[in-house]
C-alpha atoms as a PDB file:
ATOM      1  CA  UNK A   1     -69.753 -73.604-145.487  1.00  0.00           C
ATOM      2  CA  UNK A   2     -73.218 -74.428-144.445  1.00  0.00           C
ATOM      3  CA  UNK A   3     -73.208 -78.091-144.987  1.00  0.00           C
ATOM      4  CA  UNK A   4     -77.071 -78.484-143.670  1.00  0.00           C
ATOM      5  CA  UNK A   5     -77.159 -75.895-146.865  1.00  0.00           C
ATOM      6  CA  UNK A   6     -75.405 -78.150-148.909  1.00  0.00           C
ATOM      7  CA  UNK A   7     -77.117 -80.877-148.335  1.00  0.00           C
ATOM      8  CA  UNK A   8     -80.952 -79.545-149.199  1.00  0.00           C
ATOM      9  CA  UNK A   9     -79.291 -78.038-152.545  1.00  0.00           C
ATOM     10  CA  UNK A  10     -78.206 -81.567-153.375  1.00  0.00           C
ATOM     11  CA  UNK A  11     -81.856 -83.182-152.756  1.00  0.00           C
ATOM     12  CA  UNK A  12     -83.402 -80.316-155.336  1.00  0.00           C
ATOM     13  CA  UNK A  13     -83.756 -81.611-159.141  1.00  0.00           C
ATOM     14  CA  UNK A  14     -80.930 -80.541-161.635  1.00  0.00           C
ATOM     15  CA  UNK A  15     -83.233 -77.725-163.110  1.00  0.00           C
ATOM     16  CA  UNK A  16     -83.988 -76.482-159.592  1.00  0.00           C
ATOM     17  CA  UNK A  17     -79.958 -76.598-158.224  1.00  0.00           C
ATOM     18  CA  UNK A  18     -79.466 -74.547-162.285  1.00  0.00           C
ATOM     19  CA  UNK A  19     -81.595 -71.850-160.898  1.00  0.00           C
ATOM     20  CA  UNK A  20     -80.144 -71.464-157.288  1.00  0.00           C
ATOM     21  CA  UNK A  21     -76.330 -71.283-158.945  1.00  0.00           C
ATOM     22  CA  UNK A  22     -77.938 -68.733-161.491  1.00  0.00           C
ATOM     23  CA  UNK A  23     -79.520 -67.092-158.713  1.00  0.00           C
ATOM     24  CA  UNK A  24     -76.350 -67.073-156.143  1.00  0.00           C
ATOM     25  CA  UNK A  25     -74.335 -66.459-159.171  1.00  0.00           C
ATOM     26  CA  UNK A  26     -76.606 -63.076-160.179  1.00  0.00           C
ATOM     27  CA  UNK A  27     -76.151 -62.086-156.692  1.00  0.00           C
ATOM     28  CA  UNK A  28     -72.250 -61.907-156.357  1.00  0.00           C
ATOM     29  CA  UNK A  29     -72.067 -60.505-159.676  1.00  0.00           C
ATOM     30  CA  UNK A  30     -74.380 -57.420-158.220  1.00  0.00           C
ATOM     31  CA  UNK A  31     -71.282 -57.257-155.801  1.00  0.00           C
ATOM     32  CA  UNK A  32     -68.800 -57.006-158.284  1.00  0.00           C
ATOM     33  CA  UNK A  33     -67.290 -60.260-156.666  1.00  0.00           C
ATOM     34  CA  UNK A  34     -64.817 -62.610-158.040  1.00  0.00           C
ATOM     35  CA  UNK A  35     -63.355 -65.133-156.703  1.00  0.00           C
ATOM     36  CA  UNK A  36     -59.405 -65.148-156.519  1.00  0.00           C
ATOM     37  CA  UNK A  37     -57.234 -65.915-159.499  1.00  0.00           C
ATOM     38  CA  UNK A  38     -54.972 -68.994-158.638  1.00  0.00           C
ATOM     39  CA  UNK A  39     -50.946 -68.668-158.996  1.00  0.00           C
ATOM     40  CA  UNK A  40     -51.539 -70.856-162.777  1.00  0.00           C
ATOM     41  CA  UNK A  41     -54.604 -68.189-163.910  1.00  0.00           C
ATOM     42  CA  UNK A  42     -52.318 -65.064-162.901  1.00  0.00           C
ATOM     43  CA  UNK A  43     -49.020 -67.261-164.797  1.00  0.00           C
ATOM     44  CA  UNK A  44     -51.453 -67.874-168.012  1.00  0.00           C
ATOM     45  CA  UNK A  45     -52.442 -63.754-167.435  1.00  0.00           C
ATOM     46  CA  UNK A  46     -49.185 -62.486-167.115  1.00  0.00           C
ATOM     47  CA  UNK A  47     -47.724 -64.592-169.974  1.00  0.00           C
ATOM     48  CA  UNK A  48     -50.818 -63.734-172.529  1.00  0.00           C
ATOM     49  CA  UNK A  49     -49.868 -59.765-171.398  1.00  0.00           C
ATOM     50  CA  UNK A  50     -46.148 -60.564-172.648  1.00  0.00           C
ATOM     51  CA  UNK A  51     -47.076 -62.226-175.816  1.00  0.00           C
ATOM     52  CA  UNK A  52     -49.366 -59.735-176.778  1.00  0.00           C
ATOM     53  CA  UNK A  53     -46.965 -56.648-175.931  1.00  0.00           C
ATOM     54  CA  UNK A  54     -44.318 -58.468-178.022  1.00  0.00           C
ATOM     55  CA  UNK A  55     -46.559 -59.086-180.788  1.00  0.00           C
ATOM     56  CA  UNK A  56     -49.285 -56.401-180.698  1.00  0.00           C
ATOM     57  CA  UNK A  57     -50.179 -57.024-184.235  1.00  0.00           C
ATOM     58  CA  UNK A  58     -50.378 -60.552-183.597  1.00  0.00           C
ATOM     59  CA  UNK A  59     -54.008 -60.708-183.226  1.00  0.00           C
ATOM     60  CA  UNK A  60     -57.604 -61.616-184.406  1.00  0.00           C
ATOM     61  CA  UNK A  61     -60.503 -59.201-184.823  1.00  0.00           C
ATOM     62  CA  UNK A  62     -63.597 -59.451-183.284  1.00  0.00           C
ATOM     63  CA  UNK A  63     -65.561 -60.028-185.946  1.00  0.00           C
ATOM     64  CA  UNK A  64     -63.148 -63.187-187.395  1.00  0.00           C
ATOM     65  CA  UNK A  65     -63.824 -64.556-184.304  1.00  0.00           C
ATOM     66  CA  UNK A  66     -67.354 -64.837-184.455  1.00  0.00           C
ATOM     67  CA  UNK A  67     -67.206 -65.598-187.664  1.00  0.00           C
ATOM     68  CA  UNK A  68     -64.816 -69.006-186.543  1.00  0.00           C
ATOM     69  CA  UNK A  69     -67.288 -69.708-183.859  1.00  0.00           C
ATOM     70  CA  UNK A  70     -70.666 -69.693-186.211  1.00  0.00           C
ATOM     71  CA  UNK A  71     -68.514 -71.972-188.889  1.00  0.00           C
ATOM     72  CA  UNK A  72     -67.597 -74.557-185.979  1.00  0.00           C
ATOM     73  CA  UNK A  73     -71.673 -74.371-184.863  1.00  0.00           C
ATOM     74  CA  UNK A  74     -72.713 -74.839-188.617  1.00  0.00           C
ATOM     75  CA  UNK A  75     -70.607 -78.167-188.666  1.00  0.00           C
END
């Protein structure tokens, strides 16, 4: 990593270092980029596929969900 880099993105005001991670953010996305699931993210994965294929019924739709979400905002 460019630490010189670094370092000037650390002297910039919190609004300013927002915009450059939007920014560099935007940018990898245009890449289709993503950084590499760790061994725990691709356990969590692989155990959420399991549940779900043994339970396929087992689940909330789309709509309950944002209707959870609005009545936890509205509190």
């Amino acid at each position: 990593m460019n630490t010189r880099l670094l370092e000037e993105a650390r002297q910039l005001n919190v609004e300013d270092q927002l915009a450059l991670v939007e920014a560099l953010w935007d940018e990898i996305a245009k890449r289709n980029a993503a950084p590499p699931l760790t061994a725990a993210q691709k356990t969590e994965l692989d155990r959420r596929v399991t549940d779900h294929e043994a339970h396929p019924d087992d689940v909330v739709s789309w709509n309950e969900v944002k209707e959870s979400a609005r009545d936890r905002i509205r509190r």
